[in-house]
C-alpha atoms as a PDB file:
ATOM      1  CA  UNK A   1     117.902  -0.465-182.837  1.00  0.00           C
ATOM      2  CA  UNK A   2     121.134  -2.154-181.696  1.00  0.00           C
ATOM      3  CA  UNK A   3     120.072  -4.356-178.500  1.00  0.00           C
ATOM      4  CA  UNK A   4     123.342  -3.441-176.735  1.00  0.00           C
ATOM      5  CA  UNK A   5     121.458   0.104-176.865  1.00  0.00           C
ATOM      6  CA  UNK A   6     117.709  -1.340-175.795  1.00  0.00           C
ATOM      7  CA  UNK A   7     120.135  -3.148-172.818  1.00  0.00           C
ATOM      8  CA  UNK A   8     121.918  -0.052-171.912  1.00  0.00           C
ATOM      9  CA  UNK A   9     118.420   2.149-171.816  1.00  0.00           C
ATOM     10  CA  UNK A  10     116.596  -0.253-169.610  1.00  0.00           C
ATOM     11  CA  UNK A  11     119.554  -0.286-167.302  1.00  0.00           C
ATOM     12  CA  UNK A  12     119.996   3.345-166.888  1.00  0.00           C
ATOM     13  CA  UNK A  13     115.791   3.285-166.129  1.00  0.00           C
ATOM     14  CA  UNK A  14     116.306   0.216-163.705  1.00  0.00           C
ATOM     15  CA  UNK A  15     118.903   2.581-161.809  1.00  0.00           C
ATOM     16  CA  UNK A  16     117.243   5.892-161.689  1.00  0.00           C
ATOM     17  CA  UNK A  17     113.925   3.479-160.068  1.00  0.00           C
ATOM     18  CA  UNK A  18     116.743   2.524-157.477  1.00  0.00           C
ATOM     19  CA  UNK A  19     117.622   5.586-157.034  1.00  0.00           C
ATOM     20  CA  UNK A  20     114.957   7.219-156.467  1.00  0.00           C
ATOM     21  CA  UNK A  21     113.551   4.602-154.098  1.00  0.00           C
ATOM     22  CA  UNK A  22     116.907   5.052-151.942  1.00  0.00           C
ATOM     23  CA  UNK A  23     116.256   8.655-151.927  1.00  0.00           C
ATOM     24  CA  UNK A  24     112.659   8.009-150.642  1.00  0.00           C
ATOM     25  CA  UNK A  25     113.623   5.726-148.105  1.00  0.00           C
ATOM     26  CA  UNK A  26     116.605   7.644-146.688  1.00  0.00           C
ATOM     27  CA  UNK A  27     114.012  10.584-146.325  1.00  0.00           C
ATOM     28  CA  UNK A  28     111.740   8.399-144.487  1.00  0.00           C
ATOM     29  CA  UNK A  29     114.239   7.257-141.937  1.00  0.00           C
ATOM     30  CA  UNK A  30     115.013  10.768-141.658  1.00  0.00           C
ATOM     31  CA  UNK A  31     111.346  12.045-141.002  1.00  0.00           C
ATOM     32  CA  UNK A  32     111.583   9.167-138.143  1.00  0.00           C
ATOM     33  CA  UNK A  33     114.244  10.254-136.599  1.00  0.00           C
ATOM     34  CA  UNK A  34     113.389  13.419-136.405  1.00  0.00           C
ATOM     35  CA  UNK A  35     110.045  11.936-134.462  1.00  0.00           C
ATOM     36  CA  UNK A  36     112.014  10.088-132.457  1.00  0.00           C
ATOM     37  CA  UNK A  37     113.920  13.197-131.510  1.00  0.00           C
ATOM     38  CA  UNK A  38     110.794  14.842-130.479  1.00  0.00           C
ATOM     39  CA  UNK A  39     109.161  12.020-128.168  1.00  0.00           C
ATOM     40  CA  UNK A  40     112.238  12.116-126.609  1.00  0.00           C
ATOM     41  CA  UNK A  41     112.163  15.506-125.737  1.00  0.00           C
ATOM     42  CA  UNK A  42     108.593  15.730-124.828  1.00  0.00           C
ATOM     43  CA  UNK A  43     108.884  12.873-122.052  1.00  0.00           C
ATOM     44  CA  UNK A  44     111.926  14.582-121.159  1.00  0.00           C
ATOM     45  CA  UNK A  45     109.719  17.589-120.317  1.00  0.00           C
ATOM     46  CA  UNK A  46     107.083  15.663-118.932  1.00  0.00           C
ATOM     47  CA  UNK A  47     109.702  13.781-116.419  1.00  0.00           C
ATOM     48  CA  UNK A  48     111.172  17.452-115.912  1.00  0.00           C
ATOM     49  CA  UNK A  49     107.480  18.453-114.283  1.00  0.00           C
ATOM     50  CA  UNK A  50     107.132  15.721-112.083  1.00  0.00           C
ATOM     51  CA  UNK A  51     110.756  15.951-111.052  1.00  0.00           C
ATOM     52  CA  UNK A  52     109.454  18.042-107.567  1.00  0.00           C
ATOM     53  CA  UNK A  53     106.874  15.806-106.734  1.00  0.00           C
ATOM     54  CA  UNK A  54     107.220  14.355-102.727  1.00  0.00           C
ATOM     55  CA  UNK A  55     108.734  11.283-102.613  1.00  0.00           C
ATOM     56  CA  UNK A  56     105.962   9.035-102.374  1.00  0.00           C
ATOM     57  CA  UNK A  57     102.967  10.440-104.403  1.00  0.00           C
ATOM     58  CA  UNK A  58     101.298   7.917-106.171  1.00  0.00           C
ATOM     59  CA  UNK A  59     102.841   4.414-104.740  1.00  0.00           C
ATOM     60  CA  UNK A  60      99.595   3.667-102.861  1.00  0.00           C
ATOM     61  CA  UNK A  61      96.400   3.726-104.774  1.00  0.00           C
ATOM     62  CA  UNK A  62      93.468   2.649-103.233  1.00  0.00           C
ATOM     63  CA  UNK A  63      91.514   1.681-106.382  1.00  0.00           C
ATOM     64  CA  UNK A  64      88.262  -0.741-104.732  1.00  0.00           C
ATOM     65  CA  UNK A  65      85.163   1.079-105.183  1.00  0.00           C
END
């Protein structure tokens, strides 16, 4: 075999790895966004439910037993 040939094979391989790690990785920050996304919203909610609470509630905690 030609070695120009050998070279070109390996470098083709050595790019479809790189590819295929970018791909990977790119779907992984993806999945974390995504995550992200949701804390957001749940705190959202939770901040949403405590949104009527009296002014007040909570600031003096008496916590000697």
């Amino acid at each position: 075999m030609d070695t120009s040939l050998i070279s070109a094979f390996l470098g083709a391989q050595t790019g479809m790895m790189q590819l295929a790690f970018a791909a990977r990785f790119e779907r992984m920050n993806a999945d974390q966004a995504s995550s992200v996304a949701k804390l957001i919203d749940a705190a959202q909610q939770n901040f949403n439910s405590l949104a009527n609470v009296a002014a007040g509630i909570g600031t003096n905690l008496n916590v000697s037993a």
